[in-house]
N, C-alpha and C. Protein backbone atom coordinates (compact mmCIF):
# COMPACT_ATOMS: atom_id res chain seq x y z
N UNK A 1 -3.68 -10.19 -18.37
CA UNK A 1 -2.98 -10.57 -17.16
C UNK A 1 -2.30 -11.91 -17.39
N UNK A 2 -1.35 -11.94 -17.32
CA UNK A 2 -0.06 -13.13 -17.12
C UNK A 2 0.76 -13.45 -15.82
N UNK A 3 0.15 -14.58 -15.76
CA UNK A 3 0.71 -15.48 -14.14
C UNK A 3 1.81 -15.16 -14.03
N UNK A 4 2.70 -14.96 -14.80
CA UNK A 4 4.16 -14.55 -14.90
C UNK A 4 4.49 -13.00 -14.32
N UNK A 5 3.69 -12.22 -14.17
CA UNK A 5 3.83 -10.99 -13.47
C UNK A 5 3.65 -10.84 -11.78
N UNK A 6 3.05 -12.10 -11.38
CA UNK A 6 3.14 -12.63 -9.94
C UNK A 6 4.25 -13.66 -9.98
N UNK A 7 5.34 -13.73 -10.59
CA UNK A 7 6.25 -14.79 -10.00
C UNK A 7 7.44 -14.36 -9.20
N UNK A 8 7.25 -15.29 -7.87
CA UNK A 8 8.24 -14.52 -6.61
C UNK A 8 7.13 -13.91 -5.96
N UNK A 9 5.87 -13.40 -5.90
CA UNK A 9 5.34 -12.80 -5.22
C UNK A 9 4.63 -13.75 -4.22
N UNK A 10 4.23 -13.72 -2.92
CA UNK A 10 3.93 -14.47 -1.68
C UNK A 10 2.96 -15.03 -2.03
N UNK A 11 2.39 -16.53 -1.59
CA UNK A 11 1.44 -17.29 -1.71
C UNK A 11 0.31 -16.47 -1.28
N UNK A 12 -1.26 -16.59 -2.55
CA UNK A 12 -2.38 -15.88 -2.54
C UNK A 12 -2.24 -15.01 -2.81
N UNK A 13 -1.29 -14.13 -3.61
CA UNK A 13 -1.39 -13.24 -4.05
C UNK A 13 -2.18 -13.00 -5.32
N UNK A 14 -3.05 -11.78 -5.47
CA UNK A 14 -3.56 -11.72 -7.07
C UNK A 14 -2.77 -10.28 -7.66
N UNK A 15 -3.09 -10.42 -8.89
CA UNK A 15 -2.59 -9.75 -9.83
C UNK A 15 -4.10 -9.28 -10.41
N UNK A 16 -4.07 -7.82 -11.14
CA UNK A 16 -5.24 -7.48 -11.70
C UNK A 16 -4.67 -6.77 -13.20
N UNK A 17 -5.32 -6.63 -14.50
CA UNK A 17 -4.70 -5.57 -15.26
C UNK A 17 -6.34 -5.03 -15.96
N UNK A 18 -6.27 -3.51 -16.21
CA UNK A 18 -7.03 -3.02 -17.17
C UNK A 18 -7.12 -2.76 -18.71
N UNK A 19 -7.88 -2.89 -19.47
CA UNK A 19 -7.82 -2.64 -20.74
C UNK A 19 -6.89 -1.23 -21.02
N UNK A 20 -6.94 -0.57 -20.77
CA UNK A 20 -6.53 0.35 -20.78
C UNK A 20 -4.93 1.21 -19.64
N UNK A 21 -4.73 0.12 -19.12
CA UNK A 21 -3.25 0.40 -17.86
C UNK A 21 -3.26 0.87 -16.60
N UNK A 22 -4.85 1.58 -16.47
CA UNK A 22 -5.19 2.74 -15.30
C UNK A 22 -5.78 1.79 -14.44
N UNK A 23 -5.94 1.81 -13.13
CA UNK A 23 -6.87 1.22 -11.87
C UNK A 23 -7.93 2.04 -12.13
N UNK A 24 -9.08 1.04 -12.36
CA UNK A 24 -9.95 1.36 -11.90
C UNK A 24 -11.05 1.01 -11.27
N UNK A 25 -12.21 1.04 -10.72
CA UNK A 25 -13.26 0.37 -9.77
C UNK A 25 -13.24 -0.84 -9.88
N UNK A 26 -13.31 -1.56 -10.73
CA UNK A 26 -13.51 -3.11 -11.16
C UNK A 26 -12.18 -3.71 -9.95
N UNK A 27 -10.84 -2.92 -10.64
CA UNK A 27 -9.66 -3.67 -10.46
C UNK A 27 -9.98 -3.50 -8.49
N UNK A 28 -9.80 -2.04 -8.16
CA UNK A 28 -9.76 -1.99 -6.78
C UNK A 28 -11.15 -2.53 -5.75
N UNK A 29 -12.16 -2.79 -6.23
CA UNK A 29 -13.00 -3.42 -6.00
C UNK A 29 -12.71 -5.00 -5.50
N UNK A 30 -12.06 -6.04 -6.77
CA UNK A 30 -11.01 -7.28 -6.47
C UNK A 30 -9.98 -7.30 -5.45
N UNK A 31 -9.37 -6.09 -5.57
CA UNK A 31 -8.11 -5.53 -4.63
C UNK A 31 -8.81 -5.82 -3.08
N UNK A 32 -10.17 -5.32 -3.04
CA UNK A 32 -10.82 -4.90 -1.60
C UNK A 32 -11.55 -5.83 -1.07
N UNK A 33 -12.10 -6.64 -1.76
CA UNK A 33 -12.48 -8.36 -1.90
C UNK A 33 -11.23 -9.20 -1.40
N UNK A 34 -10.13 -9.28 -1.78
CA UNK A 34 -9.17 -9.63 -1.62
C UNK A 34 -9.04 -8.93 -0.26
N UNK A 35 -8.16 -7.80 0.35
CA UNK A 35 -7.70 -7.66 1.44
C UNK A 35 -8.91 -7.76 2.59
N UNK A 36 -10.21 -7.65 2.17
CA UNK A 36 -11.34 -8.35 3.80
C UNK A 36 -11.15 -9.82 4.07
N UNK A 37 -10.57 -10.51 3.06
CA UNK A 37 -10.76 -12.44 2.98
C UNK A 37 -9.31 -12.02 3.92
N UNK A 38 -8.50 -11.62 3.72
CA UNK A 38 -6.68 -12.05 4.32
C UNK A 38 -6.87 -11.15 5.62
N UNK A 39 -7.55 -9.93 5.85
CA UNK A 39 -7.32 -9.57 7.13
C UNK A 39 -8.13 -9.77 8.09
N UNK A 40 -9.14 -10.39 7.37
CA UNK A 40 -10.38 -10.84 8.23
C UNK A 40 -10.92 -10.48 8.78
N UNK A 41 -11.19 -9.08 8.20
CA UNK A 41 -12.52 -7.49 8.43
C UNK A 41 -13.71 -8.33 8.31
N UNK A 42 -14.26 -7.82 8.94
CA UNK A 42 -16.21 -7.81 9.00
C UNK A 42 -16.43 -7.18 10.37
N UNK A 43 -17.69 -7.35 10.95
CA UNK A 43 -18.45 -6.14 11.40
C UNK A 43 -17.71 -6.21 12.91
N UNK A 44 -17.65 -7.47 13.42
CA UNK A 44 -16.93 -7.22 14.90
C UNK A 44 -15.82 -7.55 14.53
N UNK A 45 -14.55 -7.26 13.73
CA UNK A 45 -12.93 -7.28 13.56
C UNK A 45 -13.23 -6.32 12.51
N UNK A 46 -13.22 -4.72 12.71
CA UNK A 46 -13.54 -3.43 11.87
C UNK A 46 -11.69 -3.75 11.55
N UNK A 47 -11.62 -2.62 10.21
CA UNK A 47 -10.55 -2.13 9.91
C UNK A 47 -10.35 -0.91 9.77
N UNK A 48 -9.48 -0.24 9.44
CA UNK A 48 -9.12 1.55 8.58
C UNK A 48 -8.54 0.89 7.45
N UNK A 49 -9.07 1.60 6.90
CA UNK A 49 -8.46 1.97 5.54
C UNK A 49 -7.95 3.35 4.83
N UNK A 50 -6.47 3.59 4.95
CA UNK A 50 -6.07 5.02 4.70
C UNK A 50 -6.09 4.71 2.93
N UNK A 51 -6.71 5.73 2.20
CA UNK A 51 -6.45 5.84 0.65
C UNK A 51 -6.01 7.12 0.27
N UNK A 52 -5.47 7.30 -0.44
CA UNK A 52 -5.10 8.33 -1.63
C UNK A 52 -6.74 8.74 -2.11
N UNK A 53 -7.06 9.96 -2.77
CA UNK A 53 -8.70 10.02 -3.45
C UNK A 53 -8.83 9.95 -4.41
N UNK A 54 -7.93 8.76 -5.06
CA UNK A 54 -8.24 8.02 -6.52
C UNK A 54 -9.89 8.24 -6.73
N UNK A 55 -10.47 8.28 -8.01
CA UNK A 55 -11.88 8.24 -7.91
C UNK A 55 -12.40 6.83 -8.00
N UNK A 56 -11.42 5.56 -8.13
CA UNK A 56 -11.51 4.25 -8.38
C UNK A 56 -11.86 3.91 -6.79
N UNK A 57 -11.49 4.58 -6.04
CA UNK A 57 -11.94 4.23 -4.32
C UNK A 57 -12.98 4.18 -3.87
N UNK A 58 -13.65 5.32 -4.71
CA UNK A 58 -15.04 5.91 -4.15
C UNK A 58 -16.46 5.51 -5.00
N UNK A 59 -15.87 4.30 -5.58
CA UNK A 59 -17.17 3.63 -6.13
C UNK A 59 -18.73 3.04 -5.60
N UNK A 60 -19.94 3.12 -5.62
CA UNK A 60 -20.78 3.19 -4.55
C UNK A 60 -20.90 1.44 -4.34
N UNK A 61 -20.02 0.57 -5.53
CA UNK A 61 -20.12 -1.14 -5.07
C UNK A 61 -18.83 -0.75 -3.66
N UNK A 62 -17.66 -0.09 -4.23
CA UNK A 62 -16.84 -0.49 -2.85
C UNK A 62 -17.07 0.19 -2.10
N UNK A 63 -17.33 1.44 -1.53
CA UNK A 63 -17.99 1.91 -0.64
C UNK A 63 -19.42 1.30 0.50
N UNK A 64 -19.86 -0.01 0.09
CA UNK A 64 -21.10 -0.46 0.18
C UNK A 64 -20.37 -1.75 0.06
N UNK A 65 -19.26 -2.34 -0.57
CA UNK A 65 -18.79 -3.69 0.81
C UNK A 65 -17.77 -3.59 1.51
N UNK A 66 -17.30 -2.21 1.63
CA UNK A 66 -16.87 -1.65 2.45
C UNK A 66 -17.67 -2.16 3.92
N UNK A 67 -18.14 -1.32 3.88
CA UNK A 67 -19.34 -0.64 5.18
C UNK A 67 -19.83 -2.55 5.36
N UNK A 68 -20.34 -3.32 4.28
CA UNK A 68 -21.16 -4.63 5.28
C UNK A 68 -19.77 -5.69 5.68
N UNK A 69 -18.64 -5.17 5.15
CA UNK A 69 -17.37 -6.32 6.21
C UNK A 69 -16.36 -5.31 7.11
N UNK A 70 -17.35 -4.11 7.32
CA UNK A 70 -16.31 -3.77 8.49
C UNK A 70 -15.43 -2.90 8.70
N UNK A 71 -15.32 -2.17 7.27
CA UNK A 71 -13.76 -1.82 6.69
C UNK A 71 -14.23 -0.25 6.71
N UNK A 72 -13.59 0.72 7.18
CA UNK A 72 -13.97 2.19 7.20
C UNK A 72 -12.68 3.06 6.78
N UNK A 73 -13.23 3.11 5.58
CA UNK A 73 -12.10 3.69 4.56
C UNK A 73 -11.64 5.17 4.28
N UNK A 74 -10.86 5.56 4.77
CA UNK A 74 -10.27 7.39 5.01
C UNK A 74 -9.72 7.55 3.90
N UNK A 75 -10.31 8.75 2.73
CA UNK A 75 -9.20 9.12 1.72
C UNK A 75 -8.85 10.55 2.41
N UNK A 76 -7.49 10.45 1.93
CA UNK A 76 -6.99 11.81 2.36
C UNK A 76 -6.76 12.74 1.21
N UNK A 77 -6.97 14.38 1.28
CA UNK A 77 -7.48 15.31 0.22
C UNK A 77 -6.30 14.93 -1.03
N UNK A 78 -7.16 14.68 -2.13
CA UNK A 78 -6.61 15.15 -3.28
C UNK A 78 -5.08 15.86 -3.10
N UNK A 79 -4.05 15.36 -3.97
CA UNK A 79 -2.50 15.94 -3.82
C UNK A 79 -2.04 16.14 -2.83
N UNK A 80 -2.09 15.54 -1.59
CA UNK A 80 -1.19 15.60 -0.09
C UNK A 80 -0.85 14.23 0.24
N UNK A 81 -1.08 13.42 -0.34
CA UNK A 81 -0.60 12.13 0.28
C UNK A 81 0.73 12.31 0.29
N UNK A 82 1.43 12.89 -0.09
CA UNK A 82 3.23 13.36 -0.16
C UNK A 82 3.57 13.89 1.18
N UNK A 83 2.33 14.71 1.91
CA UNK A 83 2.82 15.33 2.85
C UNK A 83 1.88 14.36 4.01
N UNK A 84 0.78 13.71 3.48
CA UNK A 84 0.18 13.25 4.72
C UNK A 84 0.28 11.77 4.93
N UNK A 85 0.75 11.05 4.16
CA UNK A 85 0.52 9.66 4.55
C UNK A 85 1.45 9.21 5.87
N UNK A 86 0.35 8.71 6.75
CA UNK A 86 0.89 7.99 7.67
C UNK A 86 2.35 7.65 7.95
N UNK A 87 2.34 6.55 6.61
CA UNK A 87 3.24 5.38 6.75
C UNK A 87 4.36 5.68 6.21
N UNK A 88 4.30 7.12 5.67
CA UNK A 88 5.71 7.92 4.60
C UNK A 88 6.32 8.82 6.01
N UNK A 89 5.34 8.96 6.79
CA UNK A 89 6.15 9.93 8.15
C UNK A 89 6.65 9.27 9.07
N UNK A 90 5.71 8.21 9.10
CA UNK A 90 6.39 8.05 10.90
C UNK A 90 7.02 6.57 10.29
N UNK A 91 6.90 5.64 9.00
CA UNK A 91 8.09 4.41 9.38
C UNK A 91 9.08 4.79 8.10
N UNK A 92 8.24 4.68 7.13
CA UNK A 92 9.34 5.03 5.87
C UNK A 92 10.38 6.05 5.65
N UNK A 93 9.31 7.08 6.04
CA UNK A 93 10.78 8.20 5.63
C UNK A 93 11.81 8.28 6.70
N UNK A 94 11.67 7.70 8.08
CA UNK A 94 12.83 7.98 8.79
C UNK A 94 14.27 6.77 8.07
N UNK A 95 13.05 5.94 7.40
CA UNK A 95 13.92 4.86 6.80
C UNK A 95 14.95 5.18 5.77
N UNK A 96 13.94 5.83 4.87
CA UNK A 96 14.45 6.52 4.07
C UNK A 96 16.00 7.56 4.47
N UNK A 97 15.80 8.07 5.28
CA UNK A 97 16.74 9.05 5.94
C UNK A 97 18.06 8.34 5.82
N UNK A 98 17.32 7.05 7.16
CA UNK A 98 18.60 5.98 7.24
C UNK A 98 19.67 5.36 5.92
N UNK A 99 18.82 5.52 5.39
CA UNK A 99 19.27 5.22 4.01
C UNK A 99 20.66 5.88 3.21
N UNK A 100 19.70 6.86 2.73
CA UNK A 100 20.91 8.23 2.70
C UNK A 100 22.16 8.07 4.02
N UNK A 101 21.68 8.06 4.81
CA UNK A 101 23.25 8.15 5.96
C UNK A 101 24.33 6.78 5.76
N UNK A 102 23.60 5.73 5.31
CA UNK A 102 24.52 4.61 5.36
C UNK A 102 24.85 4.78 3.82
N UNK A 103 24.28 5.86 2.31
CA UNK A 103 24.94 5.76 1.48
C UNK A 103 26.27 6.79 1.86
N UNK A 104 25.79 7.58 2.33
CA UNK A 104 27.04 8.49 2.62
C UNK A 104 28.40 8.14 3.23
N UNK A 105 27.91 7.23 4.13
CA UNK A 105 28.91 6.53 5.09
C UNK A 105 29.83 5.41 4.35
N UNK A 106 29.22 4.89 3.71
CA UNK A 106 29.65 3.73 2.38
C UNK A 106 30.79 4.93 2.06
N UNK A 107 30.36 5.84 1.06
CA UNK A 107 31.35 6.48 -0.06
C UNK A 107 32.38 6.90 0.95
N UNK A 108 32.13 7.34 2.32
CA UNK A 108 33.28 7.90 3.28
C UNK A 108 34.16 6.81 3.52
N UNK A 109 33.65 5.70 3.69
CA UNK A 109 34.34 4.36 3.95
C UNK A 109 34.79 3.83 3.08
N UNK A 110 35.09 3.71 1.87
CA UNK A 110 35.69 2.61 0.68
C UNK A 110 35.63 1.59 1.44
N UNK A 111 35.27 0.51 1.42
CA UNK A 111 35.51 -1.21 1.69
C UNK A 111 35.55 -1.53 2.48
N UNK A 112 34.97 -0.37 3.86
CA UNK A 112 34.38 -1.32 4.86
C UNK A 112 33.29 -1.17 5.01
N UNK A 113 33.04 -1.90 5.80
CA UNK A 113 30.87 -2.48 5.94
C UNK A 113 30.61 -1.88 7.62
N UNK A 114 29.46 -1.40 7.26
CA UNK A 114 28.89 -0.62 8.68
C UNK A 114 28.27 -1.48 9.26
N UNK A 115 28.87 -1.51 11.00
CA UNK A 115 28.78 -2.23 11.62
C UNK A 115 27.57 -1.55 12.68
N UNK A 116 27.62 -2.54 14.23
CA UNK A 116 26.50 -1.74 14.64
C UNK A 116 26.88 -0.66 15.65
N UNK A 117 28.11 -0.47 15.70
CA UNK A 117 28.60 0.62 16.23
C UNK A 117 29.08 1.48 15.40
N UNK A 118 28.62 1.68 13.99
CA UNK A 118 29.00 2.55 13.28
C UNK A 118 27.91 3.49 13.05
């Protein structure tokens, strides 16, 4: 790990790397240590936690400081996070959408800029 792979990234941020390139328990374990200190989970300020069912999630250390700061962690089944994640349906992908329409609108427009009545 090189400080240089967090540069530009927001104050307190960490960086983790494995011997080997893959996440695994160790790394997301730090990861989960890390996000109870910044959101300030424990037992009366609970959290959710939506995951993917990496098997690095379901380790019995993070599972177990999970549960004593608060944090109640949902993986959703194996290969659907494409179709089920939350945050890909209801904020991103409409974003996404938006996206596509203002590239389209660009190439229809040559050289002018979309305004907010466009």
């Amino acid at each position: 790990m090189t400080e240089l792979l967090l540069r530009g990234s927001p104050v307190g941020s960490i960086g983790s790397c494995s011997a080997d390139g893959w996440i695994g328990s160790t790394v997301f374990e730090r990861w989960l240590n890390h996000c109870i200190q910044h959101v300030k989970a424990s037992t009366t300020n609970k959290i959710l936690l939506v995951l993917d069912g990496h098997s690095s999630h379901k380790s019995l250390e993070a599972v177990e400081l999970a549960r004593r700061s608060g944090v109640t962690m949902i993986c959703l089944p194996l290969h659907t996070t494409h179709r089920m994640q939350p945050l890909d349906l209801t904020v991103f992908g409409p974003l996404k959408n938006y996206n596509w329409e203002c590239d389209k609108w660009t190439v229809a427009h040559p050289g002018r800029r979309i305004t907010q009545f466009d």
